[in-house]
Protein backbone atom coordinates (compact mmCIF):
# COMPACT_ATOMS: atom_id res chain seq x y z
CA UNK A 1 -64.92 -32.79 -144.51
CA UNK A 2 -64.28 -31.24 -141.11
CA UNK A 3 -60.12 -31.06 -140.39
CA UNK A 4 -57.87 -29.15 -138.08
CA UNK A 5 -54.87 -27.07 -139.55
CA UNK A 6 -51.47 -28.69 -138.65
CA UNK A 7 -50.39 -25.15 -140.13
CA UNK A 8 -51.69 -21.61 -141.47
CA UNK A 9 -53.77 -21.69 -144.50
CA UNK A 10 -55.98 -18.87 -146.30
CA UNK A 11 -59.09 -20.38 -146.46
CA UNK A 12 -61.97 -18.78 -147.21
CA UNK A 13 -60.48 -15.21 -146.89
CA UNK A 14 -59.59 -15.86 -143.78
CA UNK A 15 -55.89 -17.23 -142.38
CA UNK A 16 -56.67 -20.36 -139.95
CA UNK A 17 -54.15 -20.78 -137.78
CA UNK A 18 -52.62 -24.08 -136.38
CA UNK A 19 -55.52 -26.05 -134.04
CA UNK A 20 -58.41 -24.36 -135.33
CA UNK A 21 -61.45 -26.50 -137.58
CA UNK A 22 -62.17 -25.77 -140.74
CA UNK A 23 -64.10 -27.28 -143.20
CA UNK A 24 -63.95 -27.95 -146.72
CA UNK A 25 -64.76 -30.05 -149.47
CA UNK A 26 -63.79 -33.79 -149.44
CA UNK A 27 -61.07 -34.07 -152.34
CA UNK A 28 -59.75 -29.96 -151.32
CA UNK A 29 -59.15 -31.66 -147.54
CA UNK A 30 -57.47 -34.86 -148.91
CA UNK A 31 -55.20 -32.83 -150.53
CA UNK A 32 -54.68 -30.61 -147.62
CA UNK A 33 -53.96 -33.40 -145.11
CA UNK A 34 -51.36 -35.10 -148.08
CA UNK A 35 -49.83 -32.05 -148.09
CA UNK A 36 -49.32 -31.74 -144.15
CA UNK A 37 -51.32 -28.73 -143.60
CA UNK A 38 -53.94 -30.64 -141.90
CA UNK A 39 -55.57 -33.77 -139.98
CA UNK A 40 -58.98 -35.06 -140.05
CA UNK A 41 -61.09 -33.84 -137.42
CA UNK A 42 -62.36 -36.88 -135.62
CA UNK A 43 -63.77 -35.47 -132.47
CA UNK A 44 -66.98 -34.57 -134.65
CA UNK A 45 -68.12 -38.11 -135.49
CA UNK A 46 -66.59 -40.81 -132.99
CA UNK A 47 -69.00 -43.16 -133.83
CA UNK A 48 -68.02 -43.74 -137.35
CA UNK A 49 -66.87 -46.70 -137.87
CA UNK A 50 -63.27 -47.56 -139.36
CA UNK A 51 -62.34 -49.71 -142.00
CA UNK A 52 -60.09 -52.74 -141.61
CA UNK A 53 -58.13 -55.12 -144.22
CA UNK A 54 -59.21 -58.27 -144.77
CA UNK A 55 -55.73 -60.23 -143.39
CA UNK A 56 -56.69 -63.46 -144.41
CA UNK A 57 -58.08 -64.33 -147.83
CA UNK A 58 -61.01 -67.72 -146.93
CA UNK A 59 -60.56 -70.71 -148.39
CA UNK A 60 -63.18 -72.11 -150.18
């Protein structure tokens, strides 16, 4: 999962400051971007498509 740190972290053995990428496994980045340390990274992979909520259940 490629994200962008909102704030420091020690990743790696490293401190990544605020704007730079990283990237890390999926559940370690979910946890990161709960957290508020970081965002998703979605200049990577524009393309990928997003997923929407059904509004309106079909009648039958």
């Amino acid at each position: 999962m490629k994200l962008i740190a909102l704030k420091p972290i020690y990743f790696g053995g490293v401190v990544v400051t605020e704007g730079h990428r990283l990237e890390t496994l999926e559940q370690h980045g979910r946890e990161l971007i709960e957290k508020g340390y970081a965002m998703l990274d979605v200049t990577e992979n524009p393309e990928q498509p997003v997923a929407k909520a059904n509004k309106k259940a079909k009648k039958q």
